[in-house]
C-alpha atoms as a PDB file:
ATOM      1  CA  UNK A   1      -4.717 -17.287  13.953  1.00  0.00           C
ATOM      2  CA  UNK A   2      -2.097 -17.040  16.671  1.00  0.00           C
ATOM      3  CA  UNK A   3      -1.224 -13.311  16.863  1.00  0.00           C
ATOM      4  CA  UNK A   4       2.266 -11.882  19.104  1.00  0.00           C
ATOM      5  CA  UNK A   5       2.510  -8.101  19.970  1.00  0.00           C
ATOM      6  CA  UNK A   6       6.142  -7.077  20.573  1.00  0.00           C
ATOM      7  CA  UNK A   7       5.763  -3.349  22.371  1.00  0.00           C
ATOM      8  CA  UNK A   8       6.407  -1.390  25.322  1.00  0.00           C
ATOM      9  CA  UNK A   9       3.099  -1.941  26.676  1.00  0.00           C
ATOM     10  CA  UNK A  10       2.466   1.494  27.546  1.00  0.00           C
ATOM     11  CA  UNK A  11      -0.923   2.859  28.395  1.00  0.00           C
ATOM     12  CA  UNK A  12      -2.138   3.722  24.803  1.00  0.00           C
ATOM     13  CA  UNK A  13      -0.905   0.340  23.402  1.00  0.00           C
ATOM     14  CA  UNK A  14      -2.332  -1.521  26.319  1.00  0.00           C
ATOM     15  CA  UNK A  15      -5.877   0.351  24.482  1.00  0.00           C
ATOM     16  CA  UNK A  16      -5.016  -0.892  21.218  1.00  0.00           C
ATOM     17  CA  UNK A  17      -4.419  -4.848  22.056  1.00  0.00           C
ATOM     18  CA  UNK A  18      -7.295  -4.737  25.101  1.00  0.00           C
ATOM     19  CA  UNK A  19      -9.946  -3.593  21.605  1.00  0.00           C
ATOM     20  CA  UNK A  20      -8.219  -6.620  19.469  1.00  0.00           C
ATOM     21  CA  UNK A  21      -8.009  -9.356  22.197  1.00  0.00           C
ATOM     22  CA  UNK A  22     -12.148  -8.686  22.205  1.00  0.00           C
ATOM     23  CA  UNK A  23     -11.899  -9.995  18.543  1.00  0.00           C
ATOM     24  CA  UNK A  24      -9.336 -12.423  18.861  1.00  0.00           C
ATOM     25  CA  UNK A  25      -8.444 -14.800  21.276  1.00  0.00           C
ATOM     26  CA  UNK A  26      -5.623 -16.147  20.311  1.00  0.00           C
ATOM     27  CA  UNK A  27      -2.862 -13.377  21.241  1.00  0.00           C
ATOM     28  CA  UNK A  28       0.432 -13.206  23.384  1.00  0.00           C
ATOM     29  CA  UNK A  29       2.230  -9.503  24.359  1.00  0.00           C
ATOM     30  CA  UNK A  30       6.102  -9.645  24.186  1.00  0.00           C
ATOM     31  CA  UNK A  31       6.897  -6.456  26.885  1.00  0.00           C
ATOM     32  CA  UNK A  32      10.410  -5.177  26.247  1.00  0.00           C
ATOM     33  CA  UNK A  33      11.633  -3.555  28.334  1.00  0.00           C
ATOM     34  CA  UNK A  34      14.536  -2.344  25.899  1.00  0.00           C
ATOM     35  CA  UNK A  35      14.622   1.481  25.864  1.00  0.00           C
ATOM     36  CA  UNK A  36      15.567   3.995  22.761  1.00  0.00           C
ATOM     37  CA  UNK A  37      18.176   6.373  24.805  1.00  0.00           C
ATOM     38  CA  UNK A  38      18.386  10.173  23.865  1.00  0.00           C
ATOM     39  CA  UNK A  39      22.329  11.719  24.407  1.00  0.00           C
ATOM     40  CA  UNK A  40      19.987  14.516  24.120  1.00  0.00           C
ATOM     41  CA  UNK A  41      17.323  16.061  26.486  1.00  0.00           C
ATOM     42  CA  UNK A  42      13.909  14.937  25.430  1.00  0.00           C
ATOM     43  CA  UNK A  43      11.575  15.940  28.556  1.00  0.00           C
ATOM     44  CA  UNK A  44       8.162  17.329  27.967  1.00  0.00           C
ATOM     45  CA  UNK A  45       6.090  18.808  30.529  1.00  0.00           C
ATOM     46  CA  UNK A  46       3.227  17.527  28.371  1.00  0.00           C
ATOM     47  CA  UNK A  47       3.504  14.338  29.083  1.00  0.00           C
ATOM     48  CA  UNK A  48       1.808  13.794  32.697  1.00  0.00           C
ATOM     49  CA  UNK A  49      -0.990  15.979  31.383  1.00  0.00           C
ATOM     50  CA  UNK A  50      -1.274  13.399  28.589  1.00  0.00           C
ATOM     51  CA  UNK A  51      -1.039  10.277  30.620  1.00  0.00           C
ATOM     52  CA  UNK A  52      -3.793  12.219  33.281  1.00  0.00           C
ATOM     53  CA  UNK A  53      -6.184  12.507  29.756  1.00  0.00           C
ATOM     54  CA  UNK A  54      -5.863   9.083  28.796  1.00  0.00           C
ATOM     55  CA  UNK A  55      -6.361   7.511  32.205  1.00  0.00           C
ATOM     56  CA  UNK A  56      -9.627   9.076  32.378  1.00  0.00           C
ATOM     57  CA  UNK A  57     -10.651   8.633  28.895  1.00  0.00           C
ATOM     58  CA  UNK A  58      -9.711   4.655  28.861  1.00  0.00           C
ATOM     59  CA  UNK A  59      -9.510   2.993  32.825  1.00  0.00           C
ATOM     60  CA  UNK A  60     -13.206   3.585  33.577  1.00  0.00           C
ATOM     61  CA  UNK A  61     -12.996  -0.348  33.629  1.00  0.00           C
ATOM     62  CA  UNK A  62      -9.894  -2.289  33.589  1.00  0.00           C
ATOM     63  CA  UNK A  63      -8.513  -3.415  30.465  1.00  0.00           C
ATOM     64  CA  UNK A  64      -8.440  -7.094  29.840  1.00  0.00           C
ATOM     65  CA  UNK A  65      -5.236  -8.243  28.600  1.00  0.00           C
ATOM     66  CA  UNK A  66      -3.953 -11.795  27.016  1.00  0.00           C
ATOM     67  CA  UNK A  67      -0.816 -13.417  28.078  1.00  0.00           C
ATOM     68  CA  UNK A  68       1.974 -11.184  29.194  1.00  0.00           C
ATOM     69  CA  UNK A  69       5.854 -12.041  28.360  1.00  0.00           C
ATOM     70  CA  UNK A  70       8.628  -9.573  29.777  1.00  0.00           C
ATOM     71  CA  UNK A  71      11.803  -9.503  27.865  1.00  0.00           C
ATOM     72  CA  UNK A  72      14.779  -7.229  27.107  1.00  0.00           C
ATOM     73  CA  UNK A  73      15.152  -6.670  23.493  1.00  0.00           C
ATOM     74  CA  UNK A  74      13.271  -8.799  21.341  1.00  0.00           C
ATOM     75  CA  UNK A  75      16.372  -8.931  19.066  1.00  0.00           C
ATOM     76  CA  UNK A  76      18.328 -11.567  20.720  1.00  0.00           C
ATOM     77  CA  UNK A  77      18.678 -14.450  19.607  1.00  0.00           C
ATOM     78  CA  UNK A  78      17.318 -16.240  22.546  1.00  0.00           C
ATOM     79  CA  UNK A  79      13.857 -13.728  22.672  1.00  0.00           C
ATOM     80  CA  UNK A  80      13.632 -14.990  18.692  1.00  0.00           C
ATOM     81  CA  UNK A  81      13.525 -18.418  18.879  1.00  0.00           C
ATOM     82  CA  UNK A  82      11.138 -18.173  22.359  1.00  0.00           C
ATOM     83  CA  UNK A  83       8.883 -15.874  19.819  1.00  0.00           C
ATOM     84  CA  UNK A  84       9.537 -18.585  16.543  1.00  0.00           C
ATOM     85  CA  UNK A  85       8.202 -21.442  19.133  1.00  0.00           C
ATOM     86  CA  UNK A  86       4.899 -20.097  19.474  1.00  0.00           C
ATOM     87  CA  UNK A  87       4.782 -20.280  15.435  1.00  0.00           C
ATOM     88  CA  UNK A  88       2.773 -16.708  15.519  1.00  0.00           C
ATOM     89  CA  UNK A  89       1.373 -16.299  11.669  1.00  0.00           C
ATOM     90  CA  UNK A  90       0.990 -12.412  12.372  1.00  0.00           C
ATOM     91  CA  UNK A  91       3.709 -10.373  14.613  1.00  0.00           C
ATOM     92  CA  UNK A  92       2.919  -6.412  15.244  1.00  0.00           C
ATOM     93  CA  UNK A  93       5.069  -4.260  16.697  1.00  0.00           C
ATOM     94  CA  UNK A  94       3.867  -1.446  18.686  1.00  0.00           C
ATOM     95  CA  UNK A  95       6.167   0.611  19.983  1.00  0.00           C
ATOM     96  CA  UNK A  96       8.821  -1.395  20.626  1.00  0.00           C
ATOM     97  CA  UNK A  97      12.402  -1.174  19.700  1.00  0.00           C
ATOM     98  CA  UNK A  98      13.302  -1.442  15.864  1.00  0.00           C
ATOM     99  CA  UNK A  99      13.134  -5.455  14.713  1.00  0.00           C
ATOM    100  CA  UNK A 100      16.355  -5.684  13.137  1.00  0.00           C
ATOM    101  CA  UNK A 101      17.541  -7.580  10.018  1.00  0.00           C
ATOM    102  CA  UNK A 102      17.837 -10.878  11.993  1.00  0.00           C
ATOM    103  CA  UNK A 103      14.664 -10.821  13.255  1.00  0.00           C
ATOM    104  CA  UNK A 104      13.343 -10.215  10.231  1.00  0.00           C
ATOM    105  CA  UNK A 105      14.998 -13.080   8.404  1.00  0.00           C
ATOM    106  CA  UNK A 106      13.945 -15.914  10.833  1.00  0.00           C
ATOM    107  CA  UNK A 107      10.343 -15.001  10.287  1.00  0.00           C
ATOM    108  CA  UNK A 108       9.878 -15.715   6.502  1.00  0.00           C
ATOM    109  CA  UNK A 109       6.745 -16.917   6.736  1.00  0.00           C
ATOM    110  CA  UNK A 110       4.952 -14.492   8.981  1.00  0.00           C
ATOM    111  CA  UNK A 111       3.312 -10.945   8.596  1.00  0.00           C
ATOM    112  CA  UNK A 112       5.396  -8.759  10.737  1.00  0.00           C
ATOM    113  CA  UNK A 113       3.271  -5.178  10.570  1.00  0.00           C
ATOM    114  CA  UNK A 114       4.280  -2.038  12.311  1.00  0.00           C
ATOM    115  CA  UNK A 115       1.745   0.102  13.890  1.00  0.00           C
ATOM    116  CA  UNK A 116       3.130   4.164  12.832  1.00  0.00           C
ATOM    117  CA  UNK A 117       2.337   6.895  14.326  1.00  0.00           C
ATOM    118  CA  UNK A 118       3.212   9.379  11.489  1.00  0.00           C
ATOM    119  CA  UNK A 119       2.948   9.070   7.268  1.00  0.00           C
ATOM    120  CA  UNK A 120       5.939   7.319   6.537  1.00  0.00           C
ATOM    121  CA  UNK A 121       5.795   8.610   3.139  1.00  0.00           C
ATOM    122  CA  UNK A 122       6.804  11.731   4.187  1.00  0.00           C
ATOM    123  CA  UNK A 123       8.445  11.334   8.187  1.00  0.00           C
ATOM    124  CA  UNK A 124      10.106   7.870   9.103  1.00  0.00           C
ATOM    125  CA  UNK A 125      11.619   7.209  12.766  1.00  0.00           C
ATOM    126  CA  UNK A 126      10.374   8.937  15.568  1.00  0.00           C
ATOM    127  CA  UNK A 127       8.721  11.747  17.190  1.00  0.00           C
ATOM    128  CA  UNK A 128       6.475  11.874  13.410  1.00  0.00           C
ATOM    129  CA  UNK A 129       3.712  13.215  14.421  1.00  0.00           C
ATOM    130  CA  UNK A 130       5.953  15.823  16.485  1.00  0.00           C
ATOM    131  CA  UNK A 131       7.983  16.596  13.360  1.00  0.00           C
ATOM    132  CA  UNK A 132       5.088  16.767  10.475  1.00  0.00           C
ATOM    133  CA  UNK A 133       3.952  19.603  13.054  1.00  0.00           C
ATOM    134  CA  UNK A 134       7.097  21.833  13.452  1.00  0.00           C
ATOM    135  CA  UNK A 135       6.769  21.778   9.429  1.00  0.00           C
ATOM    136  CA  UNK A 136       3.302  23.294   9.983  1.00  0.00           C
ATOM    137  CA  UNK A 137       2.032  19.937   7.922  1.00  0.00           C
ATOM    138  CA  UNK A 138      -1.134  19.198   9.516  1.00  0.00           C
ATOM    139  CA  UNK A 139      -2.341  17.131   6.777  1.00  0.00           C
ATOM    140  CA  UNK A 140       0.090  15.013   7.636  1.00  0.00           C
ATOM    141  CA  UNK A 141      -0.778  14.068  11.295  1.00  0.00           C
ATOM    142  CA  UNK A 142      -1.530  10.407  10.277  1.00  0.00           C
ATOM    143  CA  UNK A 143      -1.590   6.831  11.350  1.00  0.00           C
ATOM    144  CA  UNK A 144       0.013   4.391   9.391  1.00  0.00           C
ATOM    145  CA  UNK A 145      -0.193  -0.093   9.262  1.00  0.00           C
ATOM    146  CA  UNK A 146       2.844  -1.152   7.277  1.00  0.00           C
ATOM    147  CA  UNK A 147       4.557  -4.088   6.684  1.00  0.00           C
ATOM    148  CA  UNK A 148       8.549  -4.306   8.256  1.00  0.00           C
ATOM    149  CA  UNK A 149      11.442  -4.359   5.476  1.00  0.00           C
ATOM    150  CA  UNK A 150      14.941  -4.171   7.210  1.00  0.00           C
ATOM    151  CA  UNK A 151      14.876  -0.382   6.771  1.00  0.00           C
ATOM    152  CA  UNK A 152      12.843   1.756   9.200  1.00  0.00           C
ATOM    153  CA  UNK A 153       9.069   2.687   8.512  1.00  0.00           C
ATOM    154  CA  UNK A 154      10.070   1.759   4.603  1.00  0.00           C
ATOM    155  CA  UNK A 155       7.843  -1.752   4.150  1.00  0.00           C
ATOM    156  CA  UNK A 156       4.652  -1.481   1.904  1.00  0.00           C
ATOM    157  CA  UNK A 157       1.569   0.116   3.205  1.00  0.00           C
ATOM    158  CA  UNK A 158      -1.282  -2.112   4.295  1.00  0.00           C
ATOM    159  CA  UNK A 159      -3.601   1.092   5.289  1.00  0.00           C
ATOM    160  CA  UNK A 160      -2.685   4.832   6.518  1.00  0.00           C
ATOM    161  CA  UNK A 161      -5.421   7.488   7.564  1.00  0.00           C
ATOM    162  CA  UNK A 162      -5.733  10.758   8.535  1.00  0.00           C
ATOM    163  CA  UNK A 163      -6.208  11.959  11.900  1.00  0.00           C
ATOM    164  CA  UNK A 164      -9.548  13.878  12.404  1.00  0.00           C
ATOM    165  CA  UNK A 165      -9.057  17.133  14.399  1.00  0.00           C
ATOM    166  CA  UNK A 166     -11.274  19.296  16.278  1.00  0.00           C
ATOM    167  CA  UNK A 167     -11.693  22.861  17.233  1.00  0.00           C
ATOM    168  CA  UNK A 168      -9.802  23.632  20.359  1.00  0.00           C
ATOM    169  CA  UNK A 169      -8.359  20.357  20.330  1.00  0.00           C
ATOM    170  CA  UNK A 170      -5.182  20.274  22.761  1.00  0.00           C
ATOM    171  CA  UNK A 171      -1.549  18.537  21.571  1.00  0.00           C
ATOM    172  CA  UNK A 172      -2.188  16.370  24.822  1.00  0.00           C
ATOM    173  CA  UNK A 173      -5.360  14.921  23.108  1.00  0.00           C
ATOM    174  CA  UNK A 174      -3.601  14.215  19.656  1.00  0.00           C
ATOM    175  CA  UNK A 175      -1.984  10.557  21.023  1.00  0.00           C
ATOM    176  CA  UNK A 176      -5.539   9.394  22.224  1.00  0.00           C
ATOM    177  CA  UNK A 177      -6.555  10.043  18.695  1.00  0.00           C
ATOM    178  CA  UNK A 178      -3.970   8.171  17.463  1.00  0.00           C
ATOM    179  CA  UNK A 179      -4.267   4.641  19.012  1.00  0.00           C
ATOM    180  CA  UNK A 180      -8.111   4.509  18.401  1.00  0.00           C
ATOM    181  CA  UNK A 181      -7.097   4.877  14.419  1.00  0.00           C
ATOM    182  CA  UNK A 182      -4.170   2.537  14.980  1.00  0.00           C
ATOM    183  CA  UNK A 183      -6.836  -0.088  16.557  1.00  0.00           C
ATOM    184  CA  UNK A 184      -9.192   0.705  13.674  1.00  0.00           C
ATOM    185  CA  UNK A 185      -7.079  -0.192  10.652  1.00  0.00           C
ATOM    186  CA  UNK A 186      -4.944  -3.217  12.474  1.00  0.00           C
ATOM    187  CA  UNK A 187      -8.768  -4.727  13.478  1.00  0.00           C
ATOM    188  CA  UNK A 188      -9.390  -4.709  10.031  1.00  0.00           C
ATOM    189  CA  UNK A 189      -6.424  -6.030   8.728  1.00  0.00           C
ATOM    190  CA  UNK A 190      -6.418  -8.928  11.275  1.00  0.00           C
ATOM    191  CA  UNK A 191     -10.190  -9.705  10.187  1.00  0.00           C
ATOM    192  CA  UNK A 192      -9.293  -9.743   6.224  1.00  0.00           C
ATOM    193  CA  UNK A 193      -6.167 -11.953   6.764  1.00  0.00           C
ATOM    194  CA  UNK A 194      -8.389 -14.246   9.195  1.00  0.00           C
ATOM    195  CA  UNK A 195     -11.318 -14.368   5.789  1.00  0.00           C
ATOM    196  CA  UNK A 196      -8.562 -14.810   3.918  1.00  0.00           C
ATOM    197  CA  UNK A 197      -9.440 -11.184   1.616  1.00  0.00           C
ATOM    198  CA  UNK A 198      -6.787  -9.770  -0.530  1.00  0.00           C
ATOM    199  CA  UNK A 199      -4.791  -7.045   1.247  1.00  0.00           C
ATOM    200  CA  UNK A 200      -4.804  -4.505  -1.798  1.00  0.00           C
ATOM    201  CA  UNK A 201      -1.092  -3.001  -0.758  1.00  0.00           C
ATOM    202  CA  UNK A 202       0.412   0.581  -1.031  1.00  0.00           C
ATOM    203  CA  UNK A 203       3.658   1.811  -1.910  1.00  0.00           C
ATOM    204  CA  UNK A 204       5.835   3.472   0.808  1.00  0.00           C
ATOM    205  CA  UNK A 205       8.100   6.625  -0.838  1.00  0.00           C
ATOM    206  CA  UNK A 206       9.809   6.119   2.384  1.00  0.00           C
ATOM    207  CA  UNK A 207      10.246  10.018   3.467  1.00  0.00           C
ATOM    208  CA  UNK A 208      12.779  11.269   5.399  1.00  0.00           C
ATOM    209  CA  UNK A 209      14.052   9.480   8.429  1.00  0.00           C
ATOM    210  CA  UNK A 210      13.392  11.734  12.012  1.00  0.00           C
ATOM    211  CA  UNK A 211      15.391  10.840  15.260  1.00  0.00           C
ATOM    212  CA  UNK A 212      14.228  12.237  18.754  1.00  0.00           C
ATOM    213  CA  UNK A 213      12.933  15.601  19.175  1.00  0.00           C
ATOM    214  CA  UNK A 214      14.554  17.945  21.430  1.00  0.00           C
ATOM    215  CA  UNK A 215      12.641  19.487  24.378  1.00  0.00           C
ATOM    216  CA  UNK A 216      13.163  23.294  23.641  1.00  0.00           C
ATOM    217  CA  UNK A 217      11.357  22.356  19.793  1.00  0.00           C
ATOM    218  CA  UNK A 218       8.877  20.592  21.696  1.00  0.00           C
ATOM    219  CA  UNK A 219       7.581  23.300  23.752  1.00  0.00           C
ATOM    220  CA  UNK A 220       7.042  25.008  20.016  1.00  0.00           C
ATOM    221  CA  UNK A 221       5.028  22.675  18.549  1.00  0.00           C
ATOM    222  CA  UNK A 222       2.403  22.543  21.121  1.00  0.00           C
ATOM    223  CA  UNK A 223       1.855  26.346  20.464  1.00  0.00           C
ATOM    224  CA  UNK A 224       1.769  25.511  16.918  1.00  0.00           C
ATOM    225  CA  UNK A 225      -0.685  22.638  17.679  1.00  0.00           C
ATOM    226  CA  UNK A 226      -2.854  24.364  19.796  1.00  0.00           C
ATOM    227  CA  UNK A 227      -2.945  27.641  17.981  1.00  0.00           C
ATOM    228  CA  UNK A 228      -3.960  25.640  14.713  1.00  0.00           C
ATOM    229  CA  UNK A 229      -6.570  23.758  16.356  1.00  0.00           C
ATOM    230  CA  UNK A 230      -8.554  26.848  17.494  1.00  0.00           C
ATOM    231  CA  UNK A 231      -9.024  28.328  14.074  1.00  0.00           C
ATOM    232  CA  UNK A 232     -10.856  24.717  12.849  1.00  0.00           C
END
């Protein structure tokens, strides 16, 4: 089963795909190095204090990695039929730019999932887990596997779970959290589709779509986070 990540290839997804490629083999990493641009500012001091967490939780040995491919949007024409030679029968994306329509269309024949941080059911697009929090919607802080439609975070849902939070966790920790679950339920998928069980499928009520989040708002919602966590 010939598996092809499209993603950023940041830290926490480098976690994800090092867990998988020690279950299967046969896997290839499209980097692109296509950005999502703000007109907005979108800073957050949070973030070095994030990367800092996860570099001690995760590099106490180096992370192997299959076969890595650097591109610039995955969308083109030319990045689709370098992607359609490899004849991948399973394509995740994980964190990468949106697959558009095209894409899409020119892989009939293969399961193209979408790793989501968020429930889609009730916060599409980005910044979900961000957003479910402003709205004081803890229960919501989940981690979605879904199949890709041509709309955003709206395909059917192959598994979605909760995030388990602790007492005095920190908003810096939440991410971490996330890509173990993410590498939980997209093992399991890839090891039912490779026995060949029945993928019992869920419907999406594709929620409302969420664009960036703006510093200032972010600065709120890791009070909110924080001050949540220590009453748990």
């Amino acid at each position: 089963m010939k598996i092809v990540f499209v993603t950023s290839l940041d830290l926490h997804h480098k976690f994800i795909i090092n867990k998988i490629y020690s279950k299967f083999n046969n896997i290839i990493i499209f980097r692109d190095k296509e950005k999502i641009k703000s007109k907005f500012n979108t800073s957050f001091s949070l973030v070095k204090k994030q990367a800092l967490y996860e570099r001690k939780k995760w590099l106490k040995k180096k992370l192997k990695l299959p076969e890595v491919i650097n591109i610039k949007n995955a969308n083109k024409i030319s990045k689709i039929k370098q992607i359609k030679k490899l004849k991948p029968q399973i394509i995740v994306a994980l964190g990468a730019i949106r697959l558009n329509k095209n894409f899409i269309k020119n892989f009939k024949r293969t399961k193209i999932v979408n790793l989501h941080g968020g429930n889609p059911n009730y916060y599409r697009g980005l910044d979900s887990h961000y957003w479910a929090i402003y709205h004081n919607d803890f229960k919501n802080l989940q981690v979605c596997l879904h199949f890709i439609e041509n709309e955003l975070d709206t395909g059917k849902i192959i598994q979605i779970k909760k995030i388990k939070l602790f007492k005095n966790m920190k908003l810096h920790q939440l991410r971490s959290k996330n890509a173990e679950i993410a590498e939980e339920i997209l093992s399991k998928f890839l090891t039912n589709i490779s026995s060949k069980k029945r993928i019992i499928l869920k419907k999406n009520n594709s929620g409302r779509y969420y664009s960036f989040m703006p510093s200032p708002i972010k600065k709120i919602i890791e009070n909110k986070f924080n001050n949540f966590a220590k009453k748990l």
